[in-house]
PDB file of N, CA and C in Angstrom:
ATOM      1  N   UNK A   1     -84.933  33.575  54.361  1.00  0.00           N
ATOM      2  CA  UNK A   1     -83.539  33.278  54.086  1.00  0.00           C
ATOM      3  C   UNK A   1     -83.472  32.330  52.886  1.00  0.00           C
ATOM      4  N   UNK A   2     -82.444  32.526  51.965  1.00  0.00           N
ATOM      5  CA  UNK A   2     -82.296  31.713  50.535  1.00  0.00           C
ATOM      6  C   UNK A   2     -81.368  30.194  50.970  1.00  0.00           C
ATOM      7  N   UNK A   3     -82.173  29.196  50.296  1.00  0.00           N
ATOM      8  CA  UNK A   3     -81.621  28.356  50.652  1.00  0.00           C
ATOM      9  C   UNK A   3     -80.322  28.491  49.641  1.00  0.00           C
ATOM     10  N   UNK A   4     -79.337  27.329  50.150  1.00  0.00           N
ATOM     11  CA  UNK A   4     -77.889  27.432  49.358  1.00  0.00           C
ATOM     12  C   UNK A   4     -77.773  25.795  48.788  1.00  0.00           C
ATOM     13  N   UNK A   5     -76.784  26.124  47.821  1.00  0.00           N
ATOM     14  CA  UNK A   5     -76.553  24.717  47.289  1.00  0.00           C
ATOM     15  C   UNK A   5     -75.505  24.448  46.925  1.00  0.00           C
ATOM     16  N   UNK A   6     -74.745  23.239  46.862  1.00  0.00           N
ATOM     17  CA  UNK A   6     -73.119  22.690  46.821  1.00  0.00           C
ATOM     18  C   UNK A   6     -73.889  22.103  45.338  1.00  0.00           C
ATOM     19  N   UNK A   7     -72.839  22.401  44.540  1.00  0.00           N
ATOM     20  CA  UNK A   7     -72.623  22.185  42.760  1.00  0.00           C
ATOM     21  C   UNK A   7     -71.162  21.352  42.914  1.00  0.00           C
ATOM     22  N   UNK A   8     -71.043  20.492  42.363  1.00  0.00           N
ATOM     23  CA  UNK A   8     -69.940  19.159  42.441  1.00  0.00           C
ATOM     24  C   UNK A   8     -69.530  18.850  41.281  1.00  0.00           C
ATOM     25  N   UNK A   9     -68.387  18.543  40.718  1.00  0.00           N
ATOM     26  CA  UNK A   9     -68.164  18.567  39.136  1.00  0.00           C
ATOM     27  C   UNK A   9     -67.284  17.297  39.738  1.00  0.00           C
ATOM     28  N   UNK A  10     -67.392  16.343  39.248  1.00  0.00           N
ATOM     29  CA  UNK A  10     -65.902  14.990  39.745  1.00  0.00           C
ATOM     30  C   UNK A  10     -65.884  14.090  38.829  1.00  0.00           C
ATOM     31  N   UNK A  11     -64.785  13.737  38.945  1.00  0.00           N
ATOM     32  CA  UNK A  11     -64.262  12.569  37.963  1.00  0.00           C
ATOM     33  C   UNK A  11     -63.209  11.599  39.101  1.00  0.00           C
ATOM     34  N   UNK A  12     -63.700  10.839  38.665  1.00  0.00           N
ATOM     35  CA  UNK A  12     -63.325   9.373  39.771  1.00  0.00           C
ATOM     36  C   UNK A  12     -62.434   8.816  39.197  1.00  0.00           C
ATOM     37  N   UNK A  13     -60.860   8.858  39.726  1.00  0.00           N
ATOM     38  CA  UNK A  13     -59.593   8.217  39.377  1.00  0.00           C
ATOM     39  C   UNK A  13     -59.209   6.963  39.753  1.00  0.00           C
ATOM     40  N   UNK A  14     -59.889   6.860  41.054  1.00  0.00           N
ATOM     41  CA  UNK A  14     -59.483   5.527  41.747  1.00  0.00           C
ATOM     42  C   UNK A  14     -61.048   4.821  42.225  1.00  0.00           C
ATOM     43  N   UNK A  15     -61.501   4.095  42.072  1.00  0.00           N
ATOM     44  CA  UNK A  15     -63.072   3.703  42.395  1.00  0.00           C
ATOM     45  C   UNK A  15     -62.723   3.003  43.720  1.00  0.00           C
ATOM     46  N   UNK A  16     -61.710   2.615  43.850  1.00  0.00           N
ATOM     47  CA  UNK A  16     -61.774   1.666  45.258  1.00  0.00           C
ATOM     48  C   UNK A  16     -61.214   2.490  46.294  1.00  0.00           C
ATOM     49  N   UNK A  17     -60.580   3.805  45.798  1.00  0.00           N
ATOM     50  CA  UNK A  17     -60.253   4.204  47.408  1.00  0.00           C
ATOM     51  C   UNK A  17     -61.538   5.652  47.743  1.00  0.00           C
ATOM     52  N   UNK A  18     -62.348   5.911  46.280  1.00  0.00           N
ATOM     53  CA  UNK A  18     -63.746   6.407  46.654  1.00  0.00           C
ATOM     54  C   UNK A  18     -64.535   6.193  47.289  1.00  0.00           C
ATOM     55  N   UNK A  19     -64.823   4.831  47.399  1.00  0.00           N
ATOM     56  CA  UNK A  19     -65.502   3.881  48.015  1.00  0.00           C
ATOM     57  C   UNK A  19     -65.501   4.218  49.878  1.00  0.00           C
ATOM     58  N   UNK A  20     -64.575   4.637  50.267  1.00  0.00           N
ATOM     59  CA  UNK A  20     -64.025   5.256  51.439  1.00  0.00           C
ATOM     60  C   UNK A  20     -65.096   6.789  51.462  1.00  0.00           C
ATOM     61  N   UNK A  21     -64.934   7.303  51.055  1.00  0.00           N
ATOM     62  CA  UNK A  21     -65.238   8.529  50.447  1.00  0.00           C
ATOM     63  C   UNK A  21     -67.147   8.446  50.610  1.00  0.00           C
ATOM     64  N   UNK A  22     -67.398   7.369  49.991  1.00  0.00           N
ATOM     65  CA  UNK A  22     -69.057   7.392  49.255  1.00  0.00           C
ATOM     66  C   UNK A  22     -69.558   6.990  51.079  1.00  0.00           C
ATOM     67  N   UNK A  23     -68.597   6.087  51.733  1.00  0.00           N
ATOM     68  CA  UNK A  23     -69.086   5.090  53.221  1.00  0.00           C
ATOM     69  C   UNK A  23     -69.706   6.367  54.132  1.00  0.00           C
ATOM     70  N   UNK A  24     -68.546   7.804  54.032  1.00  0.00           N
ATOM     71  CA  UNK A  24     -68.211   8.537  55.205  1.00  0.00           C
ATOM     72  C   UNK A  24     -68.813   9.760  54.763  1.00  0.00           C
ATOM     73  N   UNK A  25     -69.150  10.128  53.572  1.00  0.00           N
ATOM     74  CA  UNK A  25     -70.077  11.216  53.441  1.00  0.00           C
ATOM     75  C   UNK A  25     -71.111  11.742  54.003  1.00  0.00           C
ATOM     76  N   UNK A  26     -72.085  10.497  53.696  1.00  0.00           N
ATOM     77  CA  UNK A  26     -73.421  10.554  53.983  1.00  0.00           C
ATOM     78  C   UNK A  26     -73.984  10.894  55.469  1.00  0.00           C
ATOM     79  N   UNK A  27     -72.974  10.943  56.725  1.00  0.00           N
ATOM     80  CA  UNK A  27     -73.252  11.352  57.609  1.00  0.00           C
ATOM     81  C   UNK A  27     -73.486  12.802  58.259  1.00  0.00           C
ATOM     82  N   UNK A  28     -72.514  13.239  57.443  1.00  0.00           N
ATOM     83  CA  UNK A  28     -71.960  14.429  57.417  1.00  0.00           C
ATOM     84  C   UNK A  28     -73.288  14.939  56.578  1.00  0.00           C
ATOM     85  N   UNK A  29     -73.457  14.959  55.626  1.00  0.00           N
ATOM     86  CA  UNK A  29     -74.630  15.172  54.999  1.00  0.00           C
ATOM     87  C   UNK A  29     -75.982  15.544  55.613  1.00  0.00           C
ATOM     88  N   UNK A  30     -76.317  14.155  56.729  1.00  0.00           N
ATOM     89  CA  UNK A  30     -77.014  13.666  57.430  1.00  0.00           C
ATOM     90  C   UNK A  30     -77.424  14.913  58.323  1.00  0.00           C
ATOM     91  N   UNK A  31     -76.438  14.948  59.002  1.00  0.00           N
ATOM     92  CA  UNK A  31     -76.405  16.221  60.127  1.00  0.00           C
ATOM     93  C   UNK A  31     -76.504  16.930  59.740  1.00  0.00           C
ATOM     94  N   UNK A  32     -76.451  17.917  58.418  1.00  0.00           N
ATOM     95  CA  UNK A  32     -76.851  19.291  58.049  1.00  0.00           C
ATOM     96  C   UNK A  32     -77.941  19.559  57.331  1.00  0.00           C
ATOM     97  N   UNK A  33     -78.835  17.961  57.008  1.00  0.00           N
ATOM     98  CA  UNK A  33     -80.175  18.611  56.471  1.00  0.00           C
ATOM     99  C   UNK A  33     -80.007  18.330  55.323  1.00  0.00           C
ATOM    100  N   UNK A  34     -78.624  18.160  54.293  1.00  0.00           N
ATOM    101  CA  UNK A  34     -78.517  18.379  52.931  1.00  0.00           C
ATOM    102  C   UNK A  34     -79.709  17.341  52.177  1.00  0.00           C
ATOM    103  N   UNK A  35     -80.409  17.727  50.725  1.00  0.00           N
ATOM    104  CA  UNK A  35     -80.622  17.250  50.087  1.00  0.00           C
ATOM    105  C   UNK A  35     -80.259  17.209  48.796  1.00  0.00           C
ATOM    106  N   UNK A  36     -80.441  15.807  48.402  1.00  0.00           N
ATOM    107  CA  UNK A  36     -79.845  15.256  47.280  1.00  0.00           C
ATOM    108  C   UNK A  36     -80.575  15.798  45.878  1.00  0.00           C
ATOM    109  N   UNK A  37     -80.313  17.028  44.819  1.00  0.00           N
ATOM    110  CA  UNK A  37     -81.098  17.218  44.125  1.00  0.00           C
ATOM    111  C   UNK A  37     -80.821  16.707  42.622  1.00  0.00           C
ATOM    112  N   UNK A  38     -79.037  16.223  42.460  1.00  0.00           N
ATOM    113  CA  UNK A  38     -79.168  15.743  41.360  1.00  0.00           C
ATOM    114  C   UNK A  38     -77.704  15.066  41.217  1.00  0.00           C
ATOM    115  N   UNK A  39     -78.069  13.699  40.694  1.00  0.00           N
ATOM    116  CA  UNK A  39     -76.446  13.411  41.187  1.00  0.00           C
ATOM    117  C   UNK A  39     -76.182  12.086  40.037  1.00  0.00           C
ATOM    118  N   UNK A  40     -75.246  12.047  39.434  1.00  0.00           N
ATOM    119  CA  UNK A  40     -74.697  10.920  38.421  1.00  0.00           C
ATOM    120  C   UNK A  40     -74.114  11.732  36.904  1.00  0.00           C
ATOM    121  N   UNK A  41     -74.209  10.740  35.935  1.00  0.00           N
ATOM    122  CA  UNK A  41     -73.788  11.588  34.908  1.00  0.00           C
ATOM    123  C   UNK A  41     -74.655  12.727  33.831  1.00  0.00           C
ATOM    124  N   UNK A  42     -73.951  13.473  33.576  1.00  0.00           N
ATOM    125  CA  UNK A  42     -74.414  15.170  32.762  1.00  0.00           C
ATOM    126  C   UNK A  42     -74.094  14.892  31.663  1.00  0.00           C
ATOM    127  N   UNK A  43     -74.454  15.429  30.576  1.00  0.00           N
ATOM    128  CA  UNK A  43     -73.997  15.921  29.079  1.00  0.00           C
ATOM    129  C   UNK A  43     -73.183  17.381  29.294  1.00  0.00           C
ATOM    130  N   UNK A  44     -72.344  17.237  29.266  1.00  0.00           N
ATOM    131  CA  UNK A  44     -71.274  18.502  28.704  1.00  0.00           C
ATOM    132  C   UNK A  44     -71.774  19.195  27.937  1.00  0.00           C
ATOM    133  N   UNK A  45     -72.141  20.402  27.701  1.00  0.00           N
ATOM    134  CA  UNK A  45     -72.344  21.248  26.441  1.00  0.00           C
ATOM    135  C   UNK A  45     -71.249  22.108  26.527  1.00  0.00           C
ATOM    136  N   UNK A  46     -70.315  22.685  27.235  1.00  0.00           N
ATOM    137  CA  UNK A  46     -69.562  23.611  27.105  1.00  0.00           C
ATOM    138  C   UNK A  46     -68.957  23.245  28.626  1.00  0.00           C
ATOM    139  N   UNK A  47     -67.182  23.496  28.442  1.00  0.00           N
ATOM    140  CA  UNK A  47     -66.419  23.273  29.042  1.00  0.00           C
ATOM    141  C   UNK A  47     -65.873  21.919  29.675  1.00  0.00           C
ATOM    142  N   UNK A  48     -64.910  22.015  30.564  1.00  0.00           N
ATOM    143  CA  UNK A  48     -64.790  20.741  30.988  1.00  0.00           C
ATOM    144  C   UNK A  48     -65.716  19.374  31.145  1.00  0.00           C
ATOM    145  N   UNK A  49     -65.139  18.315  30.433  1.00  0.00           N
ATOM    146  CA  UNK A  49     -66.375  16.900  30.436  1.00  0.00           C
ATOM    147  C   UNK A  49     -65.847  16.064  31.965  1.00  0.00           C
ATOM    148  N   UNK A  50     -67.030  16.495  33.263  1.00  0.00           N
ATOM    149  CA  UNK A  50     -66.821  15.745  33.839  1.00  0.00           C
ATOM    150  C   UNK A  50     -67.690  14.382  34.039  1.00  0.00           C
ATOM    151  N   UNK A  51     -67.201  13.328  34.802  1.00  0.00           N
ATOM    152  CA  UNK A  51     -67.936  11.920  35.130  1.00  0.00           C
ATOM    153  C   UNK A  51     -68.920  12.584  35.798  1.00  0.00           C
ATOM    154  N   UNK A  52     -69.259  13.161  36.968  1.00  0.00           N
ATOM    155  CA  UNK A  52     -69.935  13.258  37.670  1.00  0.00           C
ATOM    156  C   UNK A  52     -70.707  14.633  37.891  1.00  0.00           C
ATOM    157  N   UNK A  53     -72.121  14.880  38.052  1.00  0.00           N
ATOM    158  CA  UNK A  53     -72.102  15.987  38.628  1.00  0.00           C
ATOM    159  C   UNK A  53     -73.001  16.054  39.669  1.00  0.00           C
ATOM    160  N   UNK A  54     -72.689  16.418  41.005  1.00  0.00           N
ATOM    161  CA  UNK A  54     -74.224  16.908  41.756  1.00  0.00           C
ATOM    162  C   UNK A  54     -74.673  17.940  42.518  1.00  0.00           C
ATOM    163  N   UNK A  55     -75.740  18.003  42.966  1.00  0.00           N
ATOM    164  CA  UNK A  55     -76.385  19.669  43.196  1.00  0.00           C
ATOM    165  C   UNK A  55     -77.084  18.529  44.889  1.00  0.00           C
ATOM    166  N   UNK A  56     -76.509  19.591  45.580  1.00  0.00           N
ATOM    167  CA  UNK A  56     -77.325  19.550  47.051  1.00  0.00           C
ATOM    168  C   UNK A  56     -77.873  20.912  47.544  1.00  0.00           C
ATOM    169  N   UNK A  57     -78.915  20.216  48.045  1.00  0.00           N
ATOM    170  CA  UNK A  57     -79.466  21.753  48.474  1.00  0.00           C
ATOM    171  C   UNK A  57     -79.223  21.857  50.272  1.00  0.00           C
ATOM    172  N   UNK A  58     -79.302  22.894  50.778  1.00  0.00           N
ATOM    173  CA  UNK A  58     -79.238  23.108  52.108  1.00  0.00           C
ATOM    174  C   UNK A  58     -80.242  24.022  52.730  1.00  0.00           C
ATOM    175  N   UNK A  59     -80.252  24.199  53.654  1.00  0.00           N
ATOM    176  CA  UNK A  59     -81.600  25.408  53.929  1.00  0.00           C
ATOM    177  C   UNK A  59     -81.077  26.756  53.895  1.00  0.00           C
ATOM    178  N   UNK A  60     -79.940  27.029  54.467  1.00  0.00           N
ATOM    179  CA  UNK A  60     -79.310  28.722  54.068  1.00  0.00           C
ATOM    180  C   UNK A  60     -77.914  28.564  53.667  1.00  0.00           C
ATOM    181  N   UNK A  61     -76.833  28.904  53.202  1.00  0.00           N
ATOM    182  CA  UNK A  61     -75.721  29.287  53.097  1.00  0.00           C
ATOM    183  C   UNK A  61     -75.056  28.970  54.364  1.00  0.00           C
ATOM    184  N   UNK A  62     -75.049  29.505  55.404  1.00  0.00           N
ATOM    185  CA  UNK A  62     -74.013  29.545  56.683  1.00  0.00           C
ATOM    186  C   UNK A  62     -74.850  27.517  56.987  1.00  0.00           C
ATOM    187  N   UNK A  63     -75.628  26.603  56.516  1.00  0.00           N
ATOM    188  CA  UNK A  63     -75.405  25.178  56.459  1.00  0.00           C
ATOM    189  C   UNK A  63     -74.845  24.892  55.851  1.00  0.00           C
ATOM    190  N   UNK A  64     -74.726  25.254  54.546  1.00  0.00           N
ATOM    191  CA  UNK A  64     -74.108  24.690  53.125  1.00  0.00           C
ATOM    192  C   UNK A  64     -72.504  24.495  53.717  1.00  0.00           C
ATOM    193  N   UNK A  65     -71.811  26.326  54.433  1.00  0.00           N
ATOM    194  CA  UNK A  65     -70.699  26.305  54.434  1.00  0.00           C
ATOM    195  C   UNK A  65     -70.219  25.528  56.144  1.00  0.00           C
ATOM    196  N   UNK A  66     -71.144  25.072  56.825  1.00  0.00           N
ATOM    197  CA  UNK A  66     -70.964  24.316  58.289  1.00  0.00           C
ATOM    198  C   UNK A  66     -71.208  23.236  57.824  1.00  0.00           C
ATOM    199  N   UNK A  67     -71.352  22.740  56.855  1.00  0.00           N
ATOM    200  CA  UNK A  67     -71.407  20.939  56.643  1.00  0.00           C
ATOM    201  C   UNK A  67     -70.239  21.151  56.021  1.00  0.00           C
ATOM    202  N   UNK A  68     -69.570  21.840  55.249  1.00  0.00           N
ATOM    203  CA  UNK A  68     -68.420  21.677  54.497  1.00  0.00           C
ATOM    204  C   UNK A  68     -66.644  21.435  55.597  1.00  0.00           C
ATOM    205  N   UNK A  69     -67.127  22.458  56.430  1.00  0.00           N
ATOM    206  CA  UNK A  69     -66.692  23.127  57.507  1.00  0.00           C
ATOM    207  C   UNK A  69     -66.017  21.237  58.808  1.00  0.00           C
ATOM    208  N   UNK A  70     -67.483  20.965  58.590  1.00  0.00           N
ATOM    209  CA  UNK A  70     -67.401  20.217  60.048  1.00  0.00           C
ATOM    210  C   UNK A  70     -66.350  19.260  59.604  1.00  0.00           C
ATOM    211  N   UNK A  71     -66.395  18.428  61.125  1.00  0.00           N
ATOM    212  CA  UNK A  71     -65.034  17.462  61.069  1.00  0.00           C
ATOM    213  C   UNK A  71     -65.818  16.218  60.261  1.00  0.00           C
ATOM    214  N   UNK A  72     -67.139  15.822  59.989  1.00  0.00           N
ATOM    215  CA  UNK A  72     -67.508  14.678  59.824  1.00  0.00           C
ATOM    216  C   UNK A  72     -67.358  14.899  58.397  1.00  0.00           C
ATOM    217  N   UNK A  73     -67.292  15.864  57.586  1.00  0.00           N
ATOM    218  CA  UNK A  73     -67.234  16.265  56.318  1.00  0.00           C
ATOM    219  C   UNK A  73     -66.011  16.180  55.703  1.00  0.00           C
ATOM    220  N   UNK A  74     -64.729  16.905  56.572  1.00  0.00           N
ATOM    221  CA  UNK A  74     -63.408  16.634  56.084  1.00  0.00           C
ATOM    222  C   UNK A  74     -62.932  15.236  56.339  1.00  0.00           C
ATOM    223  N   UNK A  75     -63.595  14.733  57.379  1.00  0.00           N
ATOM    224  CA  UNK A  75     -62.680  13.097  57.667  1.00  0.00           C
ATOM    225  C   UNK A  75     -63.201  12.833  56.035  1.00  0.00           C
ATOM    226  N   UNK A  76     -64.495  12.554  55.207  1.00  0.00           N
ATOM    227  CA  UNK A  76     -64.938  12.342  54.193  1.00  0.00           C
ATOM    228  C   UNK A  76     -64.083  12.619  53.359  1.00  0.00           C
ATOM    229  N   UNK A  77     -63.777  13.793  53.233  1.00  0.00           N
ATOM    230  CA  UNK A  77     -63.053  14.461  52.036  1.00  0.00           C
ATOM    231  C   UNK A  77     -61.148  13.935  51.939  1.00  0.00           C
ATOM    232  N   UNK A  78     -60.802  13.732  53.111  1.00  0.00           N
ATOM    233  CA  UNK A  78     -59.529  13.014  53.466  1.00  0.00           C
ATOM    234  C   UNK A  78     -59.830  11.985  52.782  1.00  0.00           C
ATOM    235  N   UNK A  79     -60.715  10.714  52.604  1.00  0.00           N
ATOM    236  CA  UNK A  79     -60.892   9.711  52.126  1.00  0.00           C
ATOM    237  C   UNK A  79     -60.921   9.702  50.717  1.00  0.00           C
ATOM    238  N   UNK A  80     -61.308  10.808  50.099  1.00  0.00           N
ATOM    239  CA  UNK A  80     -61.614  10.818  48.600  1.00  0.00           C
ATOM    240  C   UNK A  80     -60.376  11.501  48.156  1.00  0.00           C
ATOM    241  N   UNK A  81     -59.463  11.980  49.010  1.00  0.00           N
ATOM    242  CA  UNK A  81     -57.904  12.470  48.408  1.00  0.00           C
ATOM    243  C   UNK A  81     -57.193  11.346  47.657  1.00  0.00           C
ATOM    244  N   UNK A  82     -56.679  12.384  46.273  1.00  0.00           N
ATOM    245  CA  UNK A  82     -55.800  11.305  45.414  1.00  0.00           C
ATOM    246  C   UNK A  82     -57.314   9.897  44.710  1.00  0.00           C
ATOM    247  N   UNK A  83     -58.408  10.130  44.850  1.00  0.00           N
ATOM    248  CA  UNK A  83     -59.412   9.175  44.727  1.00  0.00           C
ATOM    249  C   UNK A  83     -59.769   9.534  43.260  1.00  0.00           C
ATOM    250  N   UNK A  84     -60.458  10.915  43.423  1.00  0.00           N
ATOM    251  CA  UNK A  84     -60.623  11.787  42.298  1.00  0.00           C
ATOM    252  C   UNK A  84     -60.364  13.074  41.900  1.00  0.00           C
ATOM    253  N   UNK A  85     -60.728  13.572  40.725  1.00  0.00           N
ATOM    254  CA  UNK A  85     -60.649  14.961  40.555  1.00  0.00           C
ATOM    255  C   UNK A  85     -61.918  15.865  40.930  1.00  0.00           C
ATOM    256  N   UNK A  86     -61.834  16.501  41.882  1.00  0.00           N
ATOM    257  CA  UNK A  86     -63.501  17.614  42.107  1.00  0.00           C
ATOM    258  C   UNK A  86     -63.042  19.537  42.232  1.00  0.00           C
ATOM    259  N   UNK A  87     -64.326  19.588  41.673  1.00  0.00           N
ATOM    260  CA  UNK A  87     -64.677  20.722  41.630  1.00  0.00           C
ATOM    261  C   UNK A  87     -66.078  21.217  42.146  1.00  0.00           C
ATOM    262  N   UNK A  88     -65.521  21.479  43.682  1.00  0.00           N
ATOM    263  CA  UNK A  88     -67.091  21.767  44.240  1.00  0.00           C
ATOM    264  C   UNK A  88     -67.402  23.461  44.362  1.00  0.00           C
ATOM    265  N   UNK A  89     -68.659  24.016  44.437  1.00  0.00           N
ATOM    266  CA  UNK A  89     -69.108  25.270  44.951  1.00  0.00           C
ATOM    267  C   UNK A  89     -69.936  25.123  45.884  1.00  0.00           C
ATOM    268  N   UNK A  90     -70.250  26.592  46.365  1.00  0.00           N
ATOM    269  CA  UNK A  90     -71.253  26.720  47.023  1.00  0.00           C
ATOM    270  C   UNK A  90     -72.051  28.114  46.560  1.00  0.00           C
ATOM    271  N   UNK A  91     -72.803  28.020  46.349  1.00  0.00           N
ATOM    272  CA  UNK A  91     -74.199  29.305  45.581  1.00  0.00           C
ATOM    273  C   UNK A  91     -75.254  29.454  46.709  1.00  0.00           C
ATOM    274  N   UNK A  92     -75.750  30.431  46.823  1.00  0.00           N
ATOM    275  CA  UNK A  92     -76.832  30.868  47.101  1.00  0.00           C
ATOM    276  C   UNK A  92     -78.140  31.104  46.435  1.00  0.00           C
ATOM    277  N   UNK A  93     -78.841  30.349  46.987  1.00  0.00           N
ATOM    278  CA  UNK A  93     -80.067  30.396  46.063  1.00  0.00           C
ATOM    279  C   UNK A  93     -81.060  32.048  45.651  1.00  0.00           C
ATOM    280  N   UNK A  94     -82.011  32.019  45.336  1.00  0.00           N
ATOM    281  CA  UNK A  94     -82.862  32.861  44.721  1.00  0.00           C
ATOM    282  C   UNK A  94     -83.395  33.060  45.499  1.00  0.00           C
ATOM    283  N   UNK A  95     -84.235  34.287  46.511  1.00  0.00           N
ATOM    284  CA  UNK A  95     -85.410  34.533  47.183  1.00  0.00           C
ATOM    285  C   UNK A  95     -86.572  34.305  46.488  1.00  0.00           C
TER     286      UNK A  95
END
């Protein structure tokens, strides 16, 4: 089975109500295995210049989309509303 990975594009509007956001993630995270494969600032070569970008990996797709899914993930994502601007995916990796 191909592992899957969440691609994150963000730009941080408010740093102090992120901060909420950065506390309540990591659990959620926690519970699905995710790893951290690349995370802070990118060089833009083409298209939108965001602050942030990061790549998590997961072990298959149906984790990627059950960590996104769960409640410990959206309480997270409630916290980072109005915080910043994101643009997340989810891909499937390569066999």
């Amino acid at each position: 089975m191909p592992k899957a990975f969440w691609i994150a594009n963000v730009t941080i509007t408010d740093p102090g109500r992120y901060k909420g956001y950065q506390a309540a993630a990591p659990a959620a995270f926690a519970e699905f295995g995710a790893r951290f494969l690349a995370r802070g600032d990118a060089e833009t070569l083409e298209g939108r210049p965001w602050q942030r970008r990061v790549v998590i990996e997961f072990d298959s797709l149906q984790q990627a989309r059950a960590c996104y899914e769960s409640k410990a993930y959206q309480a997270a994502r409630a916290e980072r509303a109005g915080a910043c601007e994101a643009d997340i995916a989810i891909i499937e990796g390569l066999d």
